[in-house]
C-alpha atoms as a PDB file:
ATOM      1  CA  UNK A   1     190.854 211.652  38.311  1.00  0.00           C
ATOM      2  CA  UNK A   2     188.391 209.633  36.950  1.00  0.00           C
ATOM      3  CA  UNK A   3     187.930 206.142  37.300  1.00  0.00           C
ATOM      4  CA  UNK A   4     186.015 203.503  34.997  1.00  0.00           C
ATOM      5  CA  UNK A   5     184.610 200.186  37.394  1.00  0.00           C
ATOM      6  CA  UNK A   6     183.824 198.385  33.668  1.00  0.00           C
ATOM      7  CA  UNK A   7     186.494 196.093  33.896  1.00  0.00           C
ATOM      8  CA  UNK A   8     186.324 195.135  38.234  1.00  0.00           C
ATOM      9  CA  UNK A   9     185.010 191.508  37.072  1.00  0.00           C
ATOM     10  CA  UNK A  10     188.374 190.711  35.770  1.00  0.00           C
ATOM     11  CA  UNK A  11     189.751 189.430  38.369  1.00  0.00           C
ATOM     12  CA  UNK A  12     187.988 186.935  40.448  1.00  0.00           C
ATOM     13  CA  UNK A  13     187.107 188.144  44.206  1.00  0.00           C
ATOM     14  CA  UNK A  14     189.165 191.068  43.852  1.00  0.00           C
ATOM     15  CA  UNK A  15     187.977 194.915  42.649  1.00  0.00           C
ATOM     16  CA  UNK A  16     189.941 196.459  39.684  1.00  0.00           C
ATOM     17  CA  UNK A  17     189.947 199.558  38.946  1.00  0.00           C
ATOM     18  CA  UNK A  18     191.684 200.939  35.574  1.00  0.00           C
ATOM     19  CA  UNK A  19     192.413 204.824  35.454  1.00  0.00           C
ATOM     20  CA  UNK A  20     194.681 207.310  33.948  1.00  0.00           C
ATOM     21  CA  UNK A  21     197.457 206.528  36.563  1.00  0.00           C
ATOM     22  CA  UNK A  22     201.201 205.665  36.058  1.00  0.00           C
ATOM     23  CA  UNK A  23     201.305 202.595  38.705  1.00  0.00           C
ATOM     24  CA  UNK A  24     199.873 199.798  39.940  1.00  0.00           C
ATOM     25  CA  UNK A  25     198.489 200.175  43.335  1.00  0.00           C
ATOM     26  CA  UNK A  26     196.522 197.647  46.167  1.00  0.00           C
ATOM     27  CA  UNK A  27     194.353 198.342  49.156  1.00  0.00           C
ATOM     28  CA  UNK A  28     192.409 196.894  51.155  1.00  0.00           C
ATOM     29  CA  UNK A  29     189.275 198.143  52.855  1.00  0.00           C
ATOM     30  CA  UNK A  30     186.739 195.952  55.084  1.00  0.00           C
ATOM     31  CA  UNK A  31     188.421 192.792  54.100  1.00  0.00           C
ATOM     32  CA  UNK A  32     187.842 193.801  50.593  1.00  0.00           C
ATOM     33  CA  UNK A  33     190.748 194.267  47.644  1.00  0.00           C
ATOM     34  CA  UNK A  34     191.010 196.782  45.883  1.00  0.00           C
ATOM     35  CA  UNK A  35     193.569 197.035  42.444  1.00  0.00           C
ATOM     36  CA  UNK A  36     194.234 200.081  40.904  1.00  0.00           C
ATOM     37  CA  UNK A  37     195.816 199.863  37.702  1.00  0.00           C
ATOM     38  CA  UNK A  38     196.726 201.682  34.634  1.00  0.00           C
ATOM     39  CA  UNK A  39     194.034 201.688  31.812  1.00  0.00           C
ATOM     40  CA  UNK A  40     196.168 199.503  29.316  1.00  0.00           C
ATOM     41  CA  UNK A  41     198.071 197.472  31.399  1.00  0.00           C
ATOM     42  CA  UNK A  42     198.377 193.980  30.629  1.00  0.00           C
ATOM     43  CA  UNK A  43     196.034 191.826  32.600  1.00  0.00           C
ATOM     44  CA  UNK A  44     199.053 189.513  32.752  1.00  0.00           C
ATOM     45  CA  UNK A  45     201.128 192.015  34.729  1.00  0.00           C
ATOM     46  CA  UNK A  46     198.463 193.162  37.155  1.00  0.00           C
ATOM     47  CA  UNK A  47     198.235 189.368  37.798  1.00  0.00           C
ATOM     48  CA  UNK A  48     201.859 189.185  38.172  1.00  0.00           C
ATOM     49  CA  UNK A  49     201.837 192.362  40.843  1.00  0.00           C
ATOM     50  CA  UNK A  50     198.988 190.777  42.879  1.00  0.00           C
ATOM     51  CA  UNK A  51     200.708 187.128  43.205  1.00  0.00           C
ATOM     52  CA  UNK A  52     204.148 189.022  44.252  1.00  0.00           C
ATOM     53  CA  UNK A  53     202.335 191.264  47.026  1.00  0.00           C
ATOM     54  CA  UNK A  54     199.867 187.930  47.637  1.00  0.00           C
ATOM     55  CA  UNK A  55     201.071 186.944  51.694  1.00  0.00           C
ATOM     56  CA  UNK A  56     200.109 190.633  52.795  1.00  0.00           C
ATOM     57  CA  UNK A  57     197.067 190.835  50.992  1.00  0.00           C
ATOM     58  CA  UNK A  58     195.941 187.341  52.562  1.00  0.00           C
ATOM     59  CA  UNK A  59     197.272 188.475  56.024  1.00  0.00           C
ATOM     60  CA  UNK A  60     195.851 191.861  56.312  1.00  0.00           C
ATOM     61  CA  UNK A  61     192.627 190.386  54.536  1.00  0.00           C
ATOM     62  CA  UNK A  62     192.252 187.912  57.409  1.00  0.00           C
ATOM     63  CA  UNK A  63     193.078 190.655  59.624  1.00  0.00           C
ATOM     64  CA  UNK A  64     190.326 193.079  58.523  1.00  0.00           C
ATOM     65  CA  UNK A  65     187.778 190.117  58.826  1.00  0.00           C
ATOM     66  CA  UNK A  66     188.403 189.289  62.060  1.00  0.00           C
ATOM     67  CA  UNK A  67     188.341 193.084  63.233  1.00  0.00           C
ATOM     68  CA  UNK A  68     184.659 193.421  61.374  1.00  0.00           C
ATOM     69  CA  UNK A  69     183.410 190.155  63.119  1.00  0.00           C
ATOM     70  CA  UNK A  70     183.816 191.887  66.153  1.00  0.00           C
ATOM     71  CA  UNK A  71     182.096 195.171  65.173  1.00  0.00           C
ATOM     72  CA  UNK A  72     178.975 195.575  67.668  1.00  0.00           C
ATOM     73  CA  UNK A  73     175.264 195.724  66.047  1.00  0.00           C
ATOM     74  CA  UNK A  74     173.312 198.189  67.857  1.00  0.00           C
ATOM     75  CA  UNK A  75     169.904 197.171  68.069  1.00  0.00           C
ATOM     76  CA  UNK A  76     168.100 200.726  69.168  1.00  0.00           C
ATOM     77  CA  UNK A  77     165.904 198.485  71.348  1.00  0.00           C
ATOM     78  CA  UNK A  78     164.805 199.645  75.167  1.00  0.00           C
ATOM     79  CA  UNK A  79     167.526 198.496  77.505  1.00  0.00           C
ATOM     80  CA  UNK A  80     169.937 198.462  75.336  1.00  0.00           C
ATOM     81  CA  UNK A  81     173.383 199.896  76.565  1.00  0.00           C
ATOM     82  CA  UNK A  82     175.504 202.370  74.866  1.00  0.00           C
ATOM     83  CA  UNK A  83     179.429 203.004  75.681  1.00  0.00           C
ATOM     84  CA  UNK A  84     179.708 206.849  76.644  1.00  0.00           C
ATOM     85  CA  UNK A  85     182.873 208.175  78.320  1.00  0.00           C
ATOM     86  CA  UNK A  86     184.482 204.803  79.067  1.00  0.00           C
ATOM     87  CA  UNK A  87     180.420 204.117  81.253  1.00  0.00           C
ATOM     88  CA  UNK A  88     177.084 202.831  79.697  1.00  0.00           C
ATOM     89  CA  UNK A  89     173.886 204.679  78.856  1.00  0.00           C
ATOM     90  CA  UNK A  90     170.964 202.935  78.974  1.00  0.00           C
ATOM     91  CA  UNK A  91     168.450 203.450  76.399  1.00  0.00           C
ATOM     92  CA  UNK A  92     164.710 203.884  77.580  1.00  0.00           C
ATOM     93  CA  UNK A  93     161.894 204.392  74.606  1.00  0.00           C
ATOM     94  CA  UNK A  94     159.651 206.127  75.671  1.00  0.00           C
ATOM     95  CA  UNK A  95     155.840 207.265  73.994  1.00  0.00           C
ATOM     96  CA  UNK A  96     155.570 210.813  73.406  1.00  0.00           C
ATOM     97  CA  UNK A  97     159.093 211.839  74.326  1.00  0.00           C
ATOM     98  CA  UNK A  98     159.780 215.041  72.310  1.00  0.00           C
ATOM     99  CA  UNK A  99     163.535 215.403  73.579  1.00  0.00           C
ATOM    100  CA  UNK A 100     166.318 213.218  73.675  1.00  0.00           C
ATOM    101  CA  UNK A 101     167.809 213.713  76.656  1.00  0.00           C
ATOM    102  CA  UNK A 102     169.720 212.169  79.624  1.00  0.00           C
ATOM    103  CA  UNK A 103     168.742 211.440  82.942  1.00  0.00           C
ATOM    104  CA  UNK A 104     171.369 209.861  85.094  1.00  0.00           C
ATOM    105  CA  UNK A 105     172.651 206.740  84.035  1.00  0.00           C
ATOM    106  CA  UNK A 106     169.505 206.483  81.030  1.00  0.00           C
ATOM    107  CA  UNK A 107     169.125 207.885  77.883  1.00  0.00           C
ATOM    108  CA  UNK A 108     165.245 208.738  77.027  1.00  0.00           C
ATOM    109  CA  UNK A 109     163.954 209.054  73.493  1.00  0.00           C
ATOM    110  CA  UNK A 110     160.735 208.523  72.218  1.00  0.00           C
ATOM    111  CA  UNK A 111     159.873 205.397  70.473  1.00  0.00           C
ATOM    112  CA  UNK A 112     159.907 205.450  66.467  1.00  0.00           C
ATOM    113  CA  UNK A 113     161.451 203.161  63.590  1.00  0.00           C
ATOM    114  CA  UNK A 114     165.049 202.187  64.358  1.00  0.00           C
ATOM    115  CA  UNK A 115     166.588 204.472  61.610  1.00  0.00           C
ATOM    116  CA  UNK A 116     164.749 207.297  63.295  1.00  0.00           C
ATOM    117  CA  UNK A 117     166.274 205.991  66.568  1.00  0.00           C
ATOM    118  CA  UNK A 118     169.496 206.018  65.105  1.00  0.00           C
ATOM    119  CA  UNK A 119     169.590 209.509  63.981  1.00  0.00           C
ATOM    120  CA  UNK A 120     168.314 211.037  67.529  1.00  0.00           C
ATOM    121  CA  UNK A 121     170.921 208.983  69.463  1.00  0.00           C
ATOM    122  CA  UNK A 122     173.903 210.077  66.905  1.00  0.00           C
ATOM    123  CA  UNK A 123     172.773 213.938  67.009  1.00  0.00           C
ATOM    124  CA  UNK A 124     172.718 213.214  70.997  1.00  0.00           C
ATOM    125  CA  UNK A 125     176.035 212.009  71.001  1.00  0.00           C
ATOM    126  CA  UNK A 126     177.166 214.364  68.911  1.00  0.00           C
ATOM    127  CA  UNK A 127     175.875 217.479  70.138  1.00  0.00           C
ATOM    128  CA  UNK A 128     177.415 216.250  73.772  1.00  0.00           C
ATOM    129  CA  UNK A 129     180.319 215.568  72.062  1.00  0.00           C
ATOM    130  CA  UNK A 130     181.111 219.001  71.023  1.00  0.00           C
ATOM    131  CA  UNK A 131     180.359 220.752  74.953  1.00  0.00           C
ATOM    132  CA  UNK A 132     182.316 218.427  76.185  1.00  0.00           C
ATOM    133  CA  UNK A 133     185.097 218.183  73.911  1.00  0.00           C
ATOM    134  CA  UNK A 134     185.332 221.879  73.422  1.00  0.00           C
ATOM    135  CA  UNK A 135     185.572 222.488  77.370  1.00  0.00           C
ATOM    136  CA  UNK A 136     188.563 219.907  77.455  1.00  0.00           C
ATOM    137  CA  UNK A 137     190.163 221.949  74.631  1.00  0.00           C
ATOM    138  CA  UNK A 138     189.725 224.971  76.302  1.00  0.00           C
ATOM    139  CA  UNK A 139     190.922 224.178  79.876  1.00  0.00           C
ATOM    140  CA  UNK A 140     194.248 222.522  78.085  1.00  0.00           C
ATOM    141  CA  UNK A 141     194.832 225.620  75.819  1.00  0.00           C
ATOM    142  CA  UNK A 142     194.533 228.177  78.445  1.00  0.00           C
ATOM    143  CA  UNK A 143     196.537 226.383  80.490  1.00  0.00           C
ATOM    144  CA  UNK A 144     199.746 226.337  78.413  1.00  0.00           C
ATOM    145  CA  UNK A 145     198.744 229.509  76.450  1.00  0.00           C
ATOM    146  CA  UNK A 146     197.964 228.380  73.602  1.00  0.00           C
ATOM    147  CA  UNK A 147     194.968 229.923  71.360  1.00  0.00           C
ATOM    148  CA  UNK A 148     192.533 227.998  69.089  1.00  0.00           C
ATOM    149  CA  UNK A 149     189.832 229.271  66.612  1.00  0.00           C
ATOM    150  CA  UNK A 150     186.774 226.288  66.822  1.00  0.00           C
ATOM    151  CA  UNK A 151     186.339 223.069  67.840  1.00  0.00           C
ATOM    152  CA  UNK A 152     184.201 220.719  65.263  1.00  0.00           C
ATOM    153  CA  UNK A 153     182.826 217.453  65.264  1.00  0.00           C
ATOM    154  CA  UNK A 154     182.177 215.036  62.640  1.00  0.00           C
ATOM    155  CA  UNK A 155     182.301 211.380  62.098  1.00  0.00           C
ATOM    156  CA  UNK A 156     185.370 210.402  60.196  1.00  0.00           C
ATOM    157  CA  UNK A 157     186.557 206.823  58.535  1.00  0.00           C
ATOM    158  CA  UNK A 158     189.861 207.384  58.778  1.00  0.00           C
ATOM    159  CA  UNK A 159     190.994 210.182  61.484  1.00  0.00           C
ATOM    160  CA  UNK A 160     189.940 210.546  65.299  1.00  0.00           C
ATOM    161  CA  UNK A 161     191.122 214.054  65.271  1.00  0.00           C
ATOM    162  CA  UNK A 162     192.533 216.962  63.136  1.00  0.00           C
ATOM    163  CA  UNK A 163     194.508 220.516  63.884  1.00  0.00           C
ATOM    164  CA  UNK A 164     194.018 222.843  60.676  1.00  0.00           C
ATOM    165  CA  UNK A 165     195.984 225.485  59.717  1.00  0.00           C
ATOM    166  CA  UNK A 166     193.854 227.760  60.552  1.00  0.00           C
ATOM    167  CA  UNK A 167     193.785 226.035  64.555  1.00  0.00           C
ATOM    168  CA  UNK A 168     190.436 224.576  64.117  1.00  0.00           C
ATOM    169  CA  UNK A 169     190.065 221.199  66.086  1.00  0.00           C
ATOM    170  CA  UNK A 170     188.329 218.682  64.598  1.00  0.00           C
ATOM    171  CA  UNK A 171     187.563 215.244  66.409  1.00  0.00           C
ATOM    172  CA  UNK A 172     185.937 212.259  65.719  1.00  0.00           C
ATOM    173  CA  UNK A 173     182.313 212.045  67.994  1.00  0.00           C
ATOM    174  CA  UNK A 174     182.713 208.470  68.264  1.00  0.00           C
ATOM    175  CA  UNK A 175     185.744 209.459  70.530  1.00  0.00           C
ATOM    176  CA  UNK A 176     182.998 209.781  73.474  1.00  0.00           C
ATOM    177  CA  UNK A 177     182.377 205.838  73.128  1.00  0.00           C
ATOM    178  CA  UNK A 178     186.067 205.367  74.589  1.00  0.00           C
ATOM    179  CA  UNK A 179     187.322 205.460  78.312  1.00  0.00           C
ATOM    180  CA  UNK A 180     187.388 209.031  79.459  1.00  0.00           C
ATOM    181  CA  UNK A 181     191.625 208.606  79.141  1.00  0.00           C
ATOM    182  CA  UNK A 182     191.494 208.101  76.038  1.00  0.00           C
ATOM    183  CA  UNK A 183     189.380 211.192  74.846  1.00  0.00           C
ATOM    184  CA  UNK A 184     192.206 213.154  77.010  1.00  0.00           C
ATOM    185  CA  UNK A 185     194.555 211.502  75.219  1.00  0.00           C
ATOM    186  CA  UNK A 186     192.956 212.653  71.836  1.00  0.00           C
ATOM    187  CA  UNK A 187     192.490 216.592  73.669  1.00  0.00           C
ATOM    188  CA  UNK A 188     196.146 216.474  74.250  1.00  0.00           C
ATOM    189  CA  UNK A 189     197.172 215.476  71.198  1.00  0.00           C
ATOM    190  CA  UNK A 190     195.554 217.973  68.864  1.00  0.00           C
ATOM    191  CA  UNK A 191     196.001 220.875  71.010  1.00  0.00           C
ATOM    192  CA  UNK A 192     200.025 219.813  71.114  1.00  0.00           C
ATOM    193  CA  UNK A 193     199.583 220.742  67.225  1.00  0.00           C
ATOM    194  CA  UNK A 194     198.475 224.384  67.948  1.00  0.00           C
ATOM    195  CA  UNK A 195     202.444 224.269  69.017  1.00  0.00           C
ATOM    196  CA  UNK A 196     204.148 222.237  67.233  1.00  0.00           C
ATOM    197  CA  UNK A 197     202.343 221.000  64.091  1.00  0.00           C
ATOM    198  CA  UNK A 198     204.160 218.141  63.764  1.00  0.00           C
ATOM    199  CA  UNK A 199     205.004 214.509  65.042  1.00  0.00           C
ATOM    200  CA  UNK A 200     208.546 215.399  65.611  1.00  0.00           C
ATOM    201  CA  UNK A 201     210.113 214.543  69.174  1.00  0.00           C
ATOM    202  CA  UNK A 202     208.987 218.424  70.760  1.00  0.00           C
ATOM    203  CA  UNK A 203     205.668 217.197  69.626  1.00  0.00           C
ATOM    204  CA  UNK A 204     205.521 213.929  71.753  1.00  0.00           C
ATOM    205  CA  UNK A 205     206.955 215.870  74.830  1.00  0.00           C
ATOM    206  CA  UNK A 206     204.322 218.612  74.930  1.00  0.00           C
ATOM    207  CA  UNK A 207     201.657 215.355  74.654  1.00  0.00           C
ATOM    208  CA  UNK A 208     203.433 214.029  77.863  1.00  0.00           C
ATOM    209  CA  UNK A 209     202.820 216.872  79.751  1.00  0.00           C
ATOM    210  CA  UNK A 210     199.371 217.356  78.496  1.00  0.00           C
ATOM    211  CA  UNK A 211     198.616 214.034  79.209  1.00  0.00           C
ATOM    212  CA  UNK A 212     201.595 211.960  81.221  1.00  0.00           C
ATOM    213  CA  UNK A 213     201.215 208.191  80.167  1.00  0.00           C
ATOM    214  CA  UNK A 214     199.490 208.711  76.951  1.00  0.00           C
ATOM    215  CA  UNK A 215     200.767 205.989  75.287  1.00  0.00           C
ATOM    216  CA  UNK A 216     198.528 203.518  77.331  1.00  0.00           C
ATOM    217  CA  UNK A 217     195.085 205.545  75.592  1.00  0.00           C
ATOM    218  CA  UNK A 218     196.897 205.591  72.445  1.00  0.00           C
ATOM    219  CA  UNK A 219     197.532 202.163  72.315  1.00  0.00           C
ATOM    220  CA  UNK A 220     193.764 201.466  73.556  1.00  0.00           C
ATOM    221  CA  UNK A 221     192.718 203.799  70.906  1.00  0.00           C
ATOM    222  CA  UNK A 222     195.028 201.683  67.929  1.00  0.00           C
ATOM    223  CA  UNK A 223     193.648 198.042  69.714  1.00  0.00           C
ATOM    224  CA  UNK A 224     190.205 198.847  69.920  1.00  0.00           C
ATOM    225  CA  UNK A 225     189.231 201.956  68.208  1.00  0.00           C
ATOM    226  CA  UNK A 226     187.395 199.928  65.305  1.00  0.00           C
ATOM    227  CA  UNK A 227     184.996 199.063  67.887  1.00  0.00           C
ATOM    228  CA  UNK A 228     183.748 202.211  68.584  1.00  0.00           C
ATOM    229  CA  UNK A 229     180.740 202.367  66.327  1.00  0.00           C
ATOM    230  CA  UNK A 230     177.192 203.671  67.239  1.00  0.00           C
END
C-alpha cells in the first residue's frame, strides 16, 4: 500500500495519513498521533472519529511522554556505566585500543567520536548477546528434548523475541540490559514455542517449568522494558 503524507498538515498537532484503505484508523507512537484515513473521506468525519476516540488518545499520549522522559541518554563518555545482565559495565576509553573487549567489571574501547563509540559498544553487546543467549537456548532445549535450527539477534521496536516456523530464535540484544531473570524468562518463553507455538494454557505451563515464577520477569520486562536502550 502506498501512502501520500501531502495532506498530514490538516489537522493541527496530529499526523494524517490518506491511503487507499476502507477505515479510519489511530495510533500512537512516541507520544505522537498518527490518523490513517481513507483518501476521500470527509475532513469532517475524520474530525468526528478523532473527538469520539479523544480520552484514549490524550491518556495514552500522556502515557507515552512520560515513558520517553525517562528514556536514559548514554553519553559514551569514560566512566560511564552500562546495564549488562541485571550488573554494570564500566566504560574505559582508552588510546590505541584496537579491540573492544571486557575485562572484569570494565569495558575497554579505544577513544573515537561518540557515534563511532556507539557502534563498537552495540556490536559488543551484540555479539555477547548471541554466545550467551544461544548457550541458554541450548541447555533449555536439550533438556526437555526439544530441537532448534539458529538462534539470531537483532534489535527490534516492537518484539523482545520470536520462534519461526522454521524454529529459528530470534531475540532482542537489548534483552542483555535486563536482570539475568528476566533474559531466562525470555529463553523460556521462545523455546516453549518450539512445543507449543502458541499462547494457549499448555503454552504457559511448559514456561513454568522452564522458568517457575516467570511472571515476576515478565512483568519487569512489560514495567520497564522501554528503558532498556543502549
Amino acid at each position: 500500500m502506498i501512502e501520500s503524507k501531502a495532506s498530514q498538515q490538516e489537522l493541527p498537532g496530529i499526523q494524517l495519513v490518506r491511503s487507499k484503505r476502507k477505515s479510519l484508523a489511530i495510533t500512537i507512537e512516541a507520544g505522537q498521533v498518527i490518523v490513517r484515513a481513507p483518501l476521500r473521506l470527509p475532513k469532517s468525519e475524520i474530525q468526528a472519529f478523532i473527538l469520539k476516540k479523544e480520552a484514549w488518545i490524550l491518556r495514552t499520549v500522556k502515557a507515552q511522554s512520560e515513558q520517553l522522559a525517562e528514556v536514559p541518554q548514554r553519553q559514551y563518555i569514560d566512566g560511564e556505566y552500562l546495564p549488562w545482565r541485571g550488573r554494570s559495565l564500566c566504560l574505559r576509553l582508552k588510546p590505541g585500543k584496537r579491540i573492544t573487549e571486557r575485562i572484569g567489571d570494565e569495558l575497554y574501547t579505544a577513544i573515537a567520536e561518540k557515534s563511532q563509540l556507539e557502534e563498537r559498544v552495540q556490536a559488543w553487546y551484540r555479539k555477547e548477546a548471541k554466545l550467551v543467549l544461544t548457550q541458554k537456548v541450548e541447555r533449555l532445549a536439550a533438556a526437555h528434548g526439544l530441537k532448534f535450527a539458529e538462534v539470531k539477534v537483532r534489535k527490534s521496536k516492537r518484539r523482545w523475541g520470536h520462534c519461526t516456523s522454521k524454529a529459528v530464535l530470534q531475540f532482542n540484544w537489548l534483552i542483555m540490559l535486563a536482570p539475568e531473570s528476566v533474559i531466562n524468562y525470555l529463553v523460556a518463553h521462545e523455546v516453549a514455542h518450539l512445543r507449543h507455538f502458541n499462547h494457549g494454557p499448555e503454552f504457559w505451563r511448559l514456561v513454568q517449568c522452564f522458568e517457575p515464577g516467570y511472571q515476576q520477569a515478565q512483568a519487569w520486562l512489560k514495567e520497564n522494558g522501554h528503558l532498556l536502550v543502549l
